[in-house]
N, C-alpha and C. Protein backbone atom coordinates (compact mmCIF):
# COMPACT_ATOMS: atom_id res chain seq x y z
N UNK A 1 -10.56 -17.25 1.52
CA UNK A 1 -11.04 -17.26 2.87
C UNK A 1 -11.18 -15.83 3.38
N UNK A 2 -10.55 -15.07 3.14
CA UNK A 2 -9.94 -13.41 3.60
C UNK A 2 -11.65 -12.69 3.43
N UNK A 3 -11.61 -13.16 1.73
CA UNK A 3 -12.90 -12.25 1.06
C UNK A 3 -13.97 -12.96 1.37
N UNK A 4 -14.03 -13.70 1.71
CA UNK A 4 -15.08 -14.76 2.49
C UNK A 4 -15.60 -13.73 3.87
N UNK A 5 -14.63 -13.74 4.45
CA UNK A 5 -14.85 -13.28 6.20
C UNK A 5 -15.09 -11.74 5.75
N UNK A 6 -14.73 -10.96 4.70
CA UNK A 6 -14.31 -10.09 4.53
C UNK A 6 -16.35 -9.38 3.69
N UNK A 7 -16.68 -10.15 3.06
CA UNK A 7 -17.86 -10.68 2.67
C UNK A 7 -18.83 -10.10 3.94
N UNK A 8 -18.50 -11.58 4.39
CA UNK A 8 -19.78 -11.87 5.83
C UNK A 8 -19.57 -10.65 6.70
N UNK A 9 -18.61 -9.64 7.03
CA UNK A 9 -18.53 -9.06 7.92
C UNK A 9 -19.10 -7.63 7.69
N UNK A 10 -18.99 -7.19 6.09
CA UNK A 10 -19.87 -6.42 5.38
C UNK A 10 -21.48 -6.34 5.69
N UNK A 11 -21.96 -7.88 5.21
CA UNK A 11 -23.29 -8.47 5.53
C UNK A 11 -23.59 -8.33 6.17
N UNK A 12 -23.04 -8.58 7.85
CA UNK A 12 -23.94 -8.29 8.87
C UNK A 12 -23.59 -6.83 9.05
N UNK A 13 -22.83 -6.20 9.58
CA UNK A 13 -22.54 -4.69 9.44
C UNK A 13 -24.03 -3.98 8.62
N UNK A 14 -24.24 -4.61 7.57
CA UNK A 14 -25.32 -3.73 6.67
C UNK A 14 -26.48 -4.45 7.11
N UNK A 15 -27.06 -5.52 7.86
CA UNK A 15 -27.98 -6.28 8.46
C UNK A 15 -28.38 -5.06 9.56
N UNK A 16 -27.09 -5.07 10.39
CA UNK A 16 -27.35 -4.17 11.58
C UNK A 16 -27.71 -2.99 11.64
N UNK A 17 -27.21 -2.35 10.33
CA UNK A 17 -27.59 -0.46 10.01
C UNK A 17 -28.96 -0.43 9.49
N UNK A 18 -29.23 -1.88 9.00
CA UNK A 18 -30.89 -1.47 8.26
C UNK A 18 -31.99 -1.90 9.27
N UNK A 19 -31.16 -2.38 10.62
CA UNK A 19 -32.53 -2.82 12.11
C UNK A 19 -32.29 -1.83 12.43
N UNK A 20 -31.07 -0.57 12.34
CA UNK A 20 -31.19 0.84 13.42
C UNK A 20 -30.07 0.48 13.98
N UNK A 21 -29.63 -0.69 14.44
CA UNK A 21 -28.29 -0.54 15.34
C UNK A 21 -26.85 -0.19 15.43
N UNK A 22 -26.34 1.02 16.14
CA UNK A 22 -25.09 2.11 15.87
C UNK A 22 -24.02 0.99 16.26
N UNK A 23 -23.06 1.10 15.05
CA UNK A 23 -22.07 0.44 15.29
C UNK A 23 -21.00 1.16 15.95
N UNK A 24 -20.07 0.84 16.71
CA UNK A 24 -18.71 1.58 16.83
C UNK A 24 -17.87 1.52 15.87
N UNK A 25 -17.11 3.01 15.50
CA UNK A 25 -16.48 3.31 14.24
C UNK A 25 -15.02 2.31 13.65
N UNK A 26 -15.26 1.11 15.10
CA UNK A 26 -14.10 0.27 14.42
C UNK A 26 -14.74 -1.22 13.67
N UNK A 27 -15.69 -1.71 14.14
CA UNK A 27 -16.83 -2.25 13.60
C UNK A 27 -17.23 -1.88 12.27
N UNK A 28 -17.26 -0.87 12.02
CA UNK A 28 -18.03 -0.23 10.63
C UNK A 28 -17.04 -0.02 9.52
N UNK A 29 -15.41 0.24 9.67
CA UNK A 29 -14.49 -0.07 9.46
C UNK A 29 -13.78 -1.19 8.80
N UNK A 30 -14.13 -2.02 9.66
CA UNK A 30 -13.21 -3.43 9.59
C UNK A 30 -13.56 -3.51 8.20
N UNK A 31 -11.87 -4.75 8.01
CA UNK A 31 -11.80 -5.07 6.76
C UNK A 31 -10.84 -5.53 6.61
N UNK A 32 -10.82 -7.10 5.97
CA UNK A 32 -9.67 -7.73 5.32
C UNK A 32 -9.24 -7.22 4.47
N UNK A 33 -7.55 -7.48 4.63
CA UNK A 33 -6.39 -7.23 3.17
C UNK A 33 -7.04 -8.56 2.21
N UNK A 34 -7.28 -8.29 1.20
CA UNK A 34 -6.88 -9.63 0.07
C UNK A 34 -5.79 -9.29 -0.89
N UNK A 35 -4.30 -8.69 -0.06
CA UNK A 35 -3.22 -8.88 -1.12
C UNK A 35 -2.58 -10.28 -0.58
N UNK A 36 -1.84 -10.27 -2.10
CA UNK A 36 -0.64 -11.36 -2.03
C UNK A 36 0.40 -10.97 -1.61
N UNK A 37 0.58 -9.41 -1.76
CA UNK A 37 1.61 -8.98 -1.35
C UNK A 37 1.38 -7.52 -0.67
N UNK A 38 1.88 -7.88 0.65
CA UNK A 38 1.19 -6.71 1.81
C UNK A 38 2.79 -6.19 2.01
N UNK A 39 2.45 -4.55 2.39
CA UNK A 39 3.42 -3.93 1.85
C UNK A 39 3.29 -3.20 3.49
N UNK A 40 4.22 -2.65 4.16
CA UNK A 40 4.39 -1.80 5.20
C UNK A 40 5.42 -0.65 5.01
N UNK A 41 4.80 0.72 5.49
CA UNK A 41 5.39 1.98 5.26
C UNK A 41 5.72 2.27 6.35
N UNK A 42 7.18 3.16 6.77
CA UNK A 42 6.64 3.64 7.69
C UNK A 42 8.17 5.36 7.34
N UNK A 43 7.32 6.20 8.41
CA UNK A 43 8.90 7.05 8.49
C UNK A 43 9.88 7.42 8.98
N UNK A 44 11.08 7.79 8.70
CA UNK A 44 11.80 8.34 9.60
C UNK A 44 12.88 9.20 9.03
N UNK A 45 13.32 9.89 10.08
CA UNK A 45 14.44 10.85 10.16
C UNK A 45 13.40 12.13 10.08
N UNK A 46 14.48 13.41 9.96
CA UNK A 46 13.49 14.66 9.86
C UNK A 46 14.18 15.57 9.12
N UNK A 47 13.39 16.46 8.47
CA UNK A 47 13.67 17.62 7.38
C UNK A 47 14.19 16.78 6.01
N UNK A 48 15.83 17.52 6.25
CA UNK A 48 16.18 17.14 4.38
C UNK A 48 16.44 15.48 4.28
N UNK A 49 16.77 15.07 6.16
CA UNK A 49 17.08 13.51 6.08
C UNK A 49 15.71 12.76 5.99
N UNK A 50 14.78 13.24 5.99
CA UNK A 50 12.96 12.32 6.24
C UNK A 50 13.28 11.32 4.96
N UNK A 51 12.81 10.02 5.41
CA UNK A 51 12.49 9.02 4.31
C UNK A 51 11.90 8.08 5.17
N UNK A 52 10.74 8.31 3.95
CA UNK A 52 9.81 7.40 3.64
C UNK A 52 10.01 5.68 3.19
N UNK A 53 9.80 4.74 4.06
CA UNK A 53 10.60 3.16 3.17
C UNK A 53 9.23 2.41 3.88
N UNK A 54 9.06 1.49 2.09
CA UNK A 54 8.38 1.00 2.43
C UNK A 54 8.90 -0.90 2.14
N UNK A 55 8.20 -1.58 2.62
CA UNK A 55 9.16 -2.72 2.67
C UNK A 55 7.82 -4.13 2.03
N UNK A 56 7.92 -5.04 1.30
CA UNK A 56 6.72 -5.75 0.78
C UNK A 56 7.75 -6.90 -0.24
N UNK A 57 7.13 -7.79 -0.92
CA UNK A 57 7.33 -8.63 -1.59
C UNK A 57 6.43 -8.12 -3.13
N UNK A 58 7.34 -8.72 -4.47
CA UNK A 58 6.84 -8.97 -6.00
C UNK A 58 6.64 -10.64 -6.04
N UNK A 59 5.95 -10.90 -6.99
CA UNK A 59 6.26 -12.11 -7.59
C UNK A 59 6.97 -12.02 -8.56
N UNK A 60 8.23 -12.44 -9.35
CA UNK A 60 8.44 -12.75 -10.75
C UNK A 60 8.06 -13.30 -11.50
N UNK A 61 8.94 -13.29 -12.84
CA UNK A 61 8.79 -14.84 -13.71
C UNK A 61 9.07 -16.02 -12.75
N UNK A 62 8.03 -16.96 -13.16
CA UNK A 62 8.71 -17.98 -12.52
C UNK A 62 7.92 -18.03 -11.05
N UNK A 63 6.60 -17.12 -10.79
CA UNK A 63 6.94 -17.61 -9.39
C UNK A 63 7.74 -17.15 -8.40
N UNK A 64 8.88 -16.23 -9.09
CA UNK A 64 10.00 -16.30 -8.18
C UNK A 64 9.59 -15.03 -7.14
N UNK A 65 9.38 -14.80 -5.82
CA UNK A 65 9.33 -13.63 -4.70
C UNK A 65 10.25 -13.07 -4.58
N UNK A 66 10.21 -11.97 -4.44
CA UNK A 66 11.44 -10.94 -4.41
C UNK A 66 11.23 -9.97 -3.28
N UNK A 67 11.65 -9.95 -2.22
CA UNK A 67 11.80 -9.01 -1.13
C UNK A 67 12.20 -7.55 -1.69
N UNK A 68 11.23 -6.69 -1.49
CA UNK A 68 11.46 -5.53 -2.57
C UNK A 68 11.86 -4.20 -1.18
N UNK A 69 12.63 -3.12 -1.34
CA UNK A 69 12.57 -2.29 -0.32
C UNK A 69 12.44 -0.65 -0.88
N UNK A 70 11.18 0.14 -0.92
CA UNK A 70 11.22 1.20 -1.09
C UNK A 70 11.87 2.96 -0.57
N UNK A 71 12.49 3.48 -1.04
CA UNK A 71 12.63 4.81 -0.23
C UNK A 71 12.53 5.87 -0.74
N UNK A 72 11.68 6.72 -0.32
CA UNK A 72 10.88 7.84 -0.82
C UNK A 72 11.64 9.30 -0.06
N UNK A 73 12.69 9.80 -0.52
CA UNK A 73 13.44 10.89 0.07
C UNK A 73 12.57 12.50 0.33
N UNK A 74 12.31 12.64 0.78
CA UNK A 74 10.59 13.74 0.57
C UNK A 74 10.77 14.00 2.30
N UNK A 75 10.69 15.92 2.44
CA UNK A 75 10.35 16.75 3.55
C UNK A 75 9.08 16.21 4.21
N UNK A 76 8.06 15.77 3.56
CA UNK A 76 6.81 15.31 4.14
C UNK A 76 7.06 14.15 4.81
N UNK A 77 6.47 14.44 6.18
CA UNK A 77 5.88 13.28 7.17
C UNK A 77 4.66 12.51 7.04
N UNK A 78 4.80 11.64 6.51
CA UNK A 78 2.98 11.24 6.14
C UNK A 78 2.66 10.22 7.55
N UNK A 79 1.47 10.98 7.54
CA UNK A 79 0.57 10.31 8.85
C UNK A 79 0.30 8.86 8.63
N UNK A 80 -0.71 8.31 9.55
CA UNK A 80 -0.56 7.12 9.25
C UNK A 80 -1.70 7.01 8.15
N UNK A 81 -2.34 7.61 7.98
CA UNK A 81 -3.45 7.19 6.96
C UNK A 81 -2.85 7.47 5.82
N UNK A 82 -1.88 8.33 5.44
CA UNK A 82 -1.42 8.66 4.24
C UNK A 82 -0.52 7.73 3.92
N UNK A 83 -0.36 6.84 5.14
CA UNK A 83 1.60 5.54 4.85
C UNK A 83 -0.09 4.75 4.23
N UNK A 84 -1.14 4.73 4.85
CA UNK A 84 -1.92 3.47 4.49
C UNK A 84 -2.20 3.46 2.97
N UNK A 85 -2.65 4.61 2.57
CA UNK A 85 -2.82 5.00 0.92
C UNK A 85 -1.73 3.98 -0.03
N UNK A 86 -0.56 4.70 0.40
CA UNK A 86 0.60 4.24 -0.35
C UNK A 86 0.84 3.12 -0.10
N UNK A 87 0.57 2.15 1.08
CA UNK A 87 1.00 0.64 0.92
C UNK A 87 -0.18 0.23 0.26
N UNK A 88 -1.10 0.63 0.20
CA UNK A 88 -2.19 -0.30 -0.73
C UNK A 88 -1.79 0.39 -2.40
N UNK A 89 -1.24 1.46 -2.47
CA UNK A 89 -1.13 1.60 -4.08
C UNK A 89 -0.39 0.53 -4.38
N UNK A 90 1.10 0.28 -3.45
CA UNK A 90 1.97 -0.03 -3.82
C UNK A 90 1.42 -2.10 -3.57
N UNK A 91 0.65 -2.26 -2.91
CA UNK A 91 0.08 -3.88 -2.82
C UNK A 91 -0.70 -4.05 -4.22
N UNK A 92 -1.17 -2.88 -4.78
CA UNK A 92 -2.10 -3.49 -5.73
C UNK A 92 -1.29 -3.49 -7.09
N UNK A 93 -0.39 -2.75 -6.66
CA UNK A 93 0.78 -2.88 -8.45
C UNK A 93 1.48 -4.13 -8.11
N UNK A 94 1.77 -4.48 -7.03
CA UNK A 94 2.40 -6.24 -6.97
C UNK A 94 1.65 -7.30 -7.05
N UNK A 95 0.19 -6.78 -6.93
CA UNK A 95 -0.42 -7.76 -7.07
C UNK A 95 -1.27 -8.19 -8.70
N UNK A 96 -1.17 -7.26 -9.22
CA UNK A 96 -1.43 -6.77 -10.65
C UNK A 96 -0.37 -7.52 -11.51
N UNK A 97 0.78 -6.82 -11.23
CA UNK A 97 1.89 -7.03 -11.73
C UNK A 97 2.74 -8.59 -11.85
N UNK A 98 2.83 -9.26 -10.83
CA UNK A 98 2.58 -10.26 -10.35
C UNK A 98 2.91 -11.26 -11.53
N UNK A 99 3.92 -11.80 -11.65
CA UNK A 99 4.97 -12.94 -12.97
C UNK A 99 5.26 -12.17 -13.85
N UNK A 100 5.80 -10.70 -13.74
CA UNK A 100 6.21 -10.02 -15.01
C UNK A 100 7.67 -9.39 -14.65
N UNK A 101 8.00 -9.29 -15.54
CA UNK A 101 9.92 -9.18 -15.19
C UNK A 101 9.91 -7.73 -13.98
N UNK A 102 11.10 -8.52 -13.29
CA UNK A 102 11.15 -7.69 -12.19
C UNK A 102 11.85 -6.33 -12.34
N UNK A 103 12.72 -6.07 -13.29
CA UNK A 103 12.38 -4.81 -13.91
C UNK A 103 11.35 -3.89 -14.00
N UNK A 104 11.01 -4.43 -14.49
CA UNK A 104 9.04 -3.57 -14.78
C UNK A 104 8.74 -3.50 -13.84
N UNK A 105 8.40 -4.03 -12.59
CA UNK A 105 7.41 -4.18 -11.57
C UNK A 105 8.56 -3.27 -10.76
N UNK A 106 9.72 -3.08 -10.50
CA UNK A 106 10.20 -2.17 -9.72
C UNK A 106 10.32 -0.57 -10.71
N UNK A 107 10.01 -0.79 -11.80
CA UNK A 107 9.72 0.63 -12.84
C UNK A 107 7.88 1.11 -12.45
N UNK A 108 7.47 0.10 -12.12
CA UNK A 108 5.69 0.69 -11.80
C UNK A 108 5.58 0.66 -10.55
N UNK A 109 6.36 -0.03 -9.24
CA UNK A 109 6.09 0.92 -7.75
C UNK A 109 7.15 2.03 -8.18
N UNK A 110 7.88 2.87 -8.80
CA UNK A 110 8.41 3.81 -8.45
C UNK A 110 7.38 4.64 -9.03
N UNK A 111 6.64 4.08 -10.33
CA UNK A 111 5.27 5.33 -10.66
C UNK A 111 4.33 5.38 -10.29
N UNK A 112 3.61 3.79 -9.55
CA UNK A 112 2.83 3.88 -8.63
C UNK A 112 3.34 5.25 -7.45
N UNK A 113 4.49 5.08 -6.45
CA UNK A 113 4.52 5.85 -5.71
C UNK A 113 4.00 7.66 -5.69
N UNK A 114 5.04 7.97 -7.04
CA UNK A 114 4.79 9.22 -7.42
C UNK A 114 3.18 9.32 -7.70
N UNK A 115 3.07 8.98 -8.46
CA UNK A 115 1.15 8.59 -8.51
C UNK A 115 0.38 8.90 -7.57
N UNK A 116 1.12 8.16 -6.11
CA UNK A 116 -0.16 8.46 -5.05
C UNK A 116 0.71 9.48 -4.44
N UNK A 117 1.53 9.77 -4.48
CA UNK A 117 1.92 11.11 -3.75
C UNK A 117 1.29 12.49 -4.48
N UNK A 118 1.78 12.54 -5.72
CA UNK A 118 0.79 13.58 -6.54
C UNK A 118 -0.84 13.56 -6.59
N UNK A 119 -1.21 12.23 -6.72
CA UNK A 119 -2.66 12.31 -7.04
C UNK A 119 -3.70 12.42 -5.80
N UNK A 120 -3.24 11.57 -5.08
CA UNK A 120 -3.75 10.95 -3.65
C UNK A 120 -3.89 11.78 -2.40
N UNK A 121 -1.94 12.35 -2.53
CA UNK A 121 -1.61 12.82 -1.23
C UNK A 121 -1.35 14.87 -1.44
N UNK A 122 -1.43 14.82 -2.69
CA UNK A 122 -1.59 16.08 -3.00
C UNK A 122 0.35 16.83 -2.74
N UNK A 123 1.07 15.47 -2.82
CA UNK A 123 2.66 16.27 -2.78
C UNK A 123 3.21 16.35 -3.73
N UNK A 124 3.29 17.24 -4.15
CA UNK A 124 4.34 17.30 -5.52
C UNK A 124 5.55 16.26 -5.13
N UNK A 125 6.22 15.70 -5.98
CA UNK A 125 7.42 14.50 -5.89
C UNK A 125 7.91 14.68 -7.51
N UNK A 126 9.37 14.73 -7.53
CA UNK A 126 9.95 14.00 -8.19
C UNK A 126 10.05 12.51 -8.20
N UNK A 127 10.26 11.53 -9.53
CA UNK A 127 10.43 10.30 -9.20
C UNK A 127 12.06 9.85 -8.90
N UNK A 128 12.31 10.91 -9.09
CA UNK A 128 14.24 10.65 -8.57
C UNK A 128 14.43 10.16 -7.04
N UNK A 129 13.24 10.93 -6.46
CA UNK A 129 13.76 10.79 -5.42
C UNK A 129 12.74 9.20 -4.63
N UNK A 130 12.91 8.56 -5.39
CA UNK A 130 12.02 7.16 -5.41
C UNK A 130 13.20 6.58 -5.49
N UNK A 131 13.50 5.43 -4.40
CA UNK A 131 14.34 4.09 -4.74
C UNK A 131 14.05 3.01 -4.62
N UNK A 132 13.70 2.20 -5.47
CA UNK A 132 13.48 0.52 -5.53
C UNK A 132 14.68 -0.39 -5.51
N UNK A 133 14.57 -1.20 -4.34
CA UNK A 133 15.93 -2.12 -4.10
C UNK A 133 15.04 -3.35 -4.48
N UNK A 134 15.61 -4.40 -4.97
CA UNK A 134 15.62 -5.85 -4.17
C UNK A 134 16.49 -6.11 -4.09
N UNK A 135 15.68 -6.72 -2.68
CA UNK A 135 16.78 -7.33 -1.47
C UNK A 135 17.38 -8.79 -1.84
């Protein structure tokens, strides 16, 4: 249904740019999530205490959901577009990942993370300072 609406809202958007008509930049924007598992970042504290936690669900074997909780110990404040980067890295490795031992899947958001911090966000990171709980 998501990619459905998500579809149609594309369609007309590109209907409207090819009659001439200026959309507003939240209009042109829009866009459904199609994860299974939607992930929220956010930060706090400041300097050597700043951490980064991000908070989302895995699937396991089995089906089984696992309330997962990230924390990223790092001087950097990431804005909100940069928390947005990292909850979609980190939605698309759960959603990828998705019935495979929950081991693994908390071993690939800690390299997902580093991943988009190095690649994405341009921060150097250790992965030490990456913690994967489930809750």
């Amino acid at each position: 249904m998501r990619k459905m609406f998500a579809l149609a809202t594309v369609t007309a958007a590109s209907t409207l740019l090819m009659a001439g008509a200026v959309l507003p930049a939240s209009a042109a924007t829009t866009g459904a999530s199609t994860t299974t598992h939607p992930y929220t970042c956010s930060n706090s504290g400041s300097g050597s205490a700043h951490v980064v936690t991000c908070t989302g669900t895995i699937t396991g074997i089995g089906n089984v959901v696992k309330n997962v909780n990230l924390n990223v110990q790092d001087i950097n404040v990431l804005s909100n577009n940069d928390l947005n980067i990292l909850e979609t890295s980190l939605e698309d490795v759960a959603d990828v990942k998705a019935g495979t031992a929950v081991i693994l899947q908390k071993v690939d958001l800690a390299v997902a993370t580093v991943d988009t911090y190095v690649n994405k966000l341009s921060i150097p990171i250790d992965i030490s300072k990456v913690l994967v709980d489930i809750l």
